[in-house]
C-alpha atoms as a PDB file:
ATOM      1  CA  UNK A   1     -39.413 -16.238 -11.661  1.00  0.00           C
ATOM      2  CA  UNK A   2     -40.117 -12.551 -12.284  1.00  0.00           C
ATOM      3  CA  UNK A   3     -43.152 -10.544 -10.820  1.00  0.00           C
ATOM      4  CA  UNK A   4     -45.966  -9.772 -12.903  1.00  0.00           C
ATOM      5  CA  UNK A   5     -48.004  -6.755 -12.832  1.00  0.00           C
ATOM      6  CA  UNK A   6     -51.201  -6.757 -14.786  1.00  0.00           C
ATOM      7  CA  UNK A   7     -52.649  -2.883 -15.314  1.00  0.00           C
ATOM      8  CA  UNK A   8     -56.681  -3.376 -14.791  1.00  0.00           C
ATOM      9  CA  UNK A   9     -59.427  -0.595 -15.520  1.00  0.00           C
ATOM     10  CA  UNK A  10     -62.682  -0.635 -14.861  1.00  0.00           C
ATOM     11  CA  UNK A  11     -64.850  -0.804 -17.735  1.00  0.00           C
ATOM     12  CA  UNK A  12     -67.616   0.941 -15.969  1.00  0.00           C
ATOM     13  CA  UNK A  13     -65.886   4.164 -14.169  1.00  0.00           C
ATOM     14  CA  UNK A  14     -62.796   4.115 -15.842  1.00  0.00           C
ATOM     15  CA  UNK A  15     -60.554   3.776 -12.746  1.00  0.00           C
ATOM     16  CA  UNK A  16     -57.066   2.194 -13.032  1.00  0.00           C
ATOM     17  CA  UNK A  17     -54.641   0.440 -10.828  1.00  0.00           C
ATOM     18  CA  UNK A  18     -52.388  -2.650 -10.734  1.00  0.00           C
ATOM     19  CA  UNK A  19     -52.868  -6.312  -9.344  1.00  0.00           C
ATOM     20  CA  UNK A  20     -50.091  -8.706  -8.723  1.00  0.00           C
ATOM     21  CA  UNK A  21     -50.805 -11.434 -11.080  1.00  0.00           C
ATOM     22  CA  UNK A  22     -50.410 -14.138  -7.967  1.00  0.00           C
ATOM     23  CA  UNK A  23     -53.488 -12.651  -6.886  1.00  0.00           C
ATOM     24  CA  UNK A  24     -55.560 -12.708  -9.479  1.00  0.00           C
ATOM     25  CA  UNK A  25     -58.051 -15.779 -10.358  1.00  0.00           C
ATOM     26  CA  UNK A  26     -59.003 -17.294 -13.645  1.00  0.00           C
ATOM     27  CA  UNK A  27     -60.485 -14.729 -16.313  1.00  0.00           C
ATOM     28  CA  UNK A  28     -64.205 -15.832 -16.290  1.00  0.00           C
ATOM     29  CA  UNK A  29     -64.164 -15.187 -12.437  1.00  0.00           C
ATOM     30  CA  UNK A  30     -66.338 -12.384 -11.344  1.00  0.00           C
ATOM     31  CA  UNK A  31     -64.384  -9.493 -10.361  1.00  0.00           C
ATOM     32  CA  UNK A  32     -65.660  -6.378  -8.650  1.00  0.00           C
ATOM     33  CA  UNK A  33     -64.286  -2.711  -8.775  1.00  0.00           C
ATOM     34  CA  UNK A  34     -63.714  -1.599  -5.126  1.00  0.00           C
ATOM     35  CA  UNK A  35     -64.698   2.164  -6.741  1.00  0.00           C
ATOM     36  CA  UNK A  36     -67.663   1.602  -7.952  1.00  0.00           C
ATOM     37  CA  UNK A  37     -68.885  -1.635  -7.141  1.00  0.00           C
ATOM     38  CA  UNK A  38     -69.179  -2.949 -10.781  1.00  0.00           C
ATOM     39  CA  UNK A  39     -68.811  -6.806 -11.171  1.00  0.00           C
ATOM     40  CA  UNK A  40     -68.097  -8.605 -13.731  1.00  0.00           C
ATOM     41  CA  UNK A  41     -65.681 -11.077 -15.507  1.00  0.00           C
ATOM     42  CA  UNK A  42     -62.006 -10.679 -14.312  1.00  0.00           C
ATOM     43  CA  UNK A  43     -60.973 -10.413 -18.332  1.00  0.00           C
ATOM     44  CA  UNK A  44     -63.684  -7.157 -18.632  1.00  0.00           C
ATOM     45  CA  UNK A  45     -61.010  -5.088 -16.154  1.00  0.00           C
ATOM     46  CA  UNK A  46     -57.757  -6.024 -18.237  1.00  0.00           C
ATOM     47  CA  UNK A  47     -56.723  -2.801 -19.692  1.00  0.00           C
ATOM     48  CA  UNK A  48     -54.780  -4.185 -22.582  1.00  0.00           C
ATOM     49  CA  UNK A  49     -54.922  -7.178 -24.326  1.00  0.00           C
ATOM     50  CA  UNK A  50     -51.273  -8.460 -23.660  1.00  0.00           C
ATOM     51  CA  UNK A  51     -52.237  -8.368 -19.714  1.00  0.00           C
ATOM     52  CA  UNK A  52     -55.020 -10.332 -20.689  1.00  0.00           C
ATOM     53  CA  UNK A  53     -52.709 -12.959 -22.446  1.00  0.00           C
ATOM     54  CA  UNK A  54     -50.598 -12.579 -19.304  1.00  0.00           C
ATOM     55  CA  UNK A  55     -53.610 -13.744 -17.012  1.00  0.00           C
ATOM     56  CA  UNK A  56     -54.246 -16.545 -19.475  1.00  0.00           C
ATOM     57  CA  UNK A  57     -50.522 -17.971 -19.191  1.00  0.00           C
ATOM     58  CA  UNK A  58     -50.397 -17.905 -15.199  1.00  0.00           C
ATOM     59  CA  UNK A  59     -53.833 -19.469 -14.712  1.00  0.00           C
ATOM     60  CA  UNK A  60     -53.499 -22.141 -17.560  1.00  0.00           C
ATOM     61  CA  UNK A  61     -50.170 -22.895 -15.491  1.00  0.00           C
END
């Protein structure tokens, strides 16, 4: 199995980085930036929408 990298951003301060999609949860899971504090749903801090789909096929696994 490869390693997946998902690129997250959050939609609050704008700040980027990259999760291991092994630890990651669901999308509807509340998720909070460790910049700013902002939570919200885990699919609200996928950058793009293809790491999005990503999340999608390793949780509906």
């Amino acid at each position: 199995m490869q390693e997946a990298w998902l690129q997250l951003q959050c939609p609050a301060c704008s700040v980027t980085w990259e999760e291991h999609v092994s630890d990651l949860r669901a999308p509807d899971t509340p998720f909070d930036c460790d910049d700013c504090g902002t939570e919200r749903s885990l699919s609200e801090f996928m950058r793009t929408a293809r790491d999005l789909e990503v999340l999608q096929e390793f949780t509906d696994a």
